[in-house]
C-alpha atoms as a PDB file:
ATOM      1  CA  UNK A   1     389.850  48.472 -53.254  1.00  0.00           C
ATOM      2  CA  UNK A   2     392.082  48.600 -56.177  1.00  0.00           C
ATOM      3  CA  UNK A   3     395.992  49.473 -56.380  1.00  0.00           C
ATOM      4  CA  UNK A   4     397.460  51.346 -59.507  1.00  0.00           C
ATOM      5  CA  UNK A   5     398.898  48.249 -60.911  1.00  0.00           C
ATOM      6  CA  UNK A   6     394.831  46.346 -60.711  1.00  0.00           C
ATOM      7  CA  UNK A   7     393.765  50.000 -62.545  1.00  0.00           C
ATOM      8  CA  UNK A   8     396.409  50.039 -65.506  1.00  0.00           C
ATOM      9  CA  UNK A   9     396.173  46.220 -65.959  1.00  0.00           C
ATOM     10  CA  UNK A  10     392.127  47.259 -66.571  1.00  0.00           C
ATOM     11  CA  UNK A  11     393.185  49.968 -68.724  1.00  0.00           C
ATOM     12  CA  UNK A  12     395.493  47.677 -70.669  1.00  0.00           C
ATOM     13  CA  UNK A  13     393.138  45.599 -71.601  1.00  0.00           C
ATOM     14  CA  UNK A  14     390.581  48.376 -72.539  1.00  0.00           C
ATOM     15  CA  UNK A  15     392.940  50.053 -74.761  1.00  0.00           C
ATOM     16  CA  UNK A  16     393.920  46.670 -76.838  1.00  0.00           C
ATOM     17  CA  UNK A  17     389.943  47.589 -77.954  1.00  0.00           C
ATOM     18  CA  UNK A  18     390.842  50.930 -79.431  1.00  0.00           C
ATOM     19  CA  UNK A  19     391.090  51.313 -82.938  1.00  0.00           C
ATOM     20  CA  UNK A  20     393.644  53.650 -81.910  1.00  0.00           C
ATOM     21  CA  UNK A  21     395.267  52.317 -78.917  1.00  0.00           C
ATOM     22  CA  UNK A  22     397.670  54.298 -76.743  1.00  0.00           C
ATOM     23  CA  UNK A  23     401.762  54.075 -76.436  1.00  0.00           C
ATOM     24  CA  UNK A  24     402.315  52.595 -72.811  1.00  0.00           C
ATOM     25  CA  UNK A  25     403.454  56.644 -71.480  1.00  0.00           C
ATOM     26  CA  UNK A  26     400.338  57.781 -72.605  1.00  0.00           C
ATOM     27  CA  UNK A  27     398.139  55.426 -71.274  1.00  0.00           C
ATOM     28  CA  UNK A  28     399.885  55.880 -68.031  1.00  0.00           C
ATOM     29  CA  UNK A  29     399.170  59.495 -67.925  1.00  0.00           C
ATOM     30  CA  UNK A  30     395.617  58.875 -68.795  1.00  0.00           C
ATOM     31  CA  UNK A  31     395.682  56.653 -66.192  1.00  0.00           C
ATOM     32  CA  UNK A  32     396.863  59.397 -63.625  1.00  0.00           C
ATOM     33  CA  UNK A  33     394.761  61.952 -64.691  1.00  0.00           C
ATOM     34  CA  UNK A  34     391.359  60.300 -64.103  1.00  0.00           C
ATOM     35  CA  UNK A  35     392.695  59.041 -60.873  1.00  0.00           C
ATOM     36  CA  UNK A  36     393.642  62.225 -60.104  1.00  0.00           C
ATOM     37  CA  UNK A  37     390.327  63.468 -61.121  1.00  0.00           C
ATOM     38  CA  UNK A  38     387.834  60.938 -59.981  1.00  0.00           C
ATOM     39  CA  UNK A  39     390.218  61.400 -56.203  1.00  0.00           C
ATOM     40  CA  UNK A  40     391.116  64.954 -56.172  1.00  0.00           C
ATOM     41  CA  UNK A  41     388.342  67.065 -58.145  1.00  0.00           C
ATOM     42  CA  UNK A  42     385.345  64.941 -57.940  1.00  0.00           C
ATOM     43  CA  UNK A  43     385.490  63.105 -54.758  1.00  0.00           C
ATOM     44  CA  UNK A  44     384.055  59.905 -56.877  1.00  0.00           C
ATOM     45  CA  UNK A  45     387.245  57.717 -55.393  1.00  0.00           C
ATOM     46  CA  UNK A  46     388.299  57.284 -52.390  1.00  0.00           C
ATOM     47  CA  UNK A  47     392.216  56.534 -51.347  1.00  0.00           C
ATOM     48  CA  UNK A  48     393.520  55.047 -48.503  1.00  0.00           C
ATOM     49  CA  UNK A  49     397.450  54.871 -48.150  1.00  0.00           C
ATOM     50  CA  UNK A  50     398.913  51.272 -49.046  1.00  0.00           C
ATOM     51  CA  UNK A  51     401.489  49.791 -47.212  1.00  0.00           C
ATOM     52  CA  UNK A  52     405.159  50.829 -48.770  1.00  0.00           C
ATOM     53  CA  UNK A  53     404.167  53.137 -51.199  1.00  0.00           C
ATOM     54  CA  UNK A  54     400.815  54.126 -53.098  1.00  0.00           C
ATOM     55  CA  UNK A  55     397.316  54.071 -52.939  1.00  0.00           C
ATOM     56  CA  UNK A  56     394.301  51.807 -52.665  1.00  0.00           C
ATOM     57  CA  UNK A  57     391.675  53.523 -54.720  1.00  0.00           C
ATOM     58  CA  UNK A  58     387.609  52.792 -54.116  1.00  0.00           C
ATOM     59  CA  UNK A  59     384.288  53.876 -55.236  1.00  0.00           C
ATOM     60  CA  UNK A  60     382.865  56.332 -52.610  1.00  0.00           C
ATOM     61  CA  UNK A  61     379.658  55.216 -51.413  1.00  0.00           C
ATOM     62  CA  UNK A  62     378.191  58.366 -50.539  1.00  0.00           C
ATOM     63  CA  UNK A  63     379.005  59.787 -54.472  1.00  0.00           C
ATOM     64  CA  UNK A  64     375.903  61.483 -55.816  1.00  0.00           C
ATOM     65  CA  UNK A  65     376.594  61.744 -59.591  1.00  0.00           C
END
């Protein structure tokens, strides 16, 4: 299971790749979307509350793609 901060740190260093790499505010909302997405929509992530505030996000094993 991954946190937000693990996810946008991976993000981070995937957008330093772009030839046109995103302002920090957008690649925070990118960030939220998918999770959103991948969470809410799809069912593709699963979250489990984290102590204080937050989510742990992982891959849902029984996700047929």
């Amino acid at each position: 299971p991954m946190n937000s901060a693990a996810l946008l740190e991976i993000f981070e260093n995937e957008n330093k790749t772009l030839a046109k790499p995103l302002d920090d505010k957008q690649l925070r909302n990118a960030l939220s979307r998918t999770v959103h997405k991948l969470a809410n929509k799809q069912d593709a992530v699963l979250k489990e509350n984290f102590g204080g505030k937050g989510f742990l996000y992982s891959l849902n094993p029984n996700f047929n793609a």
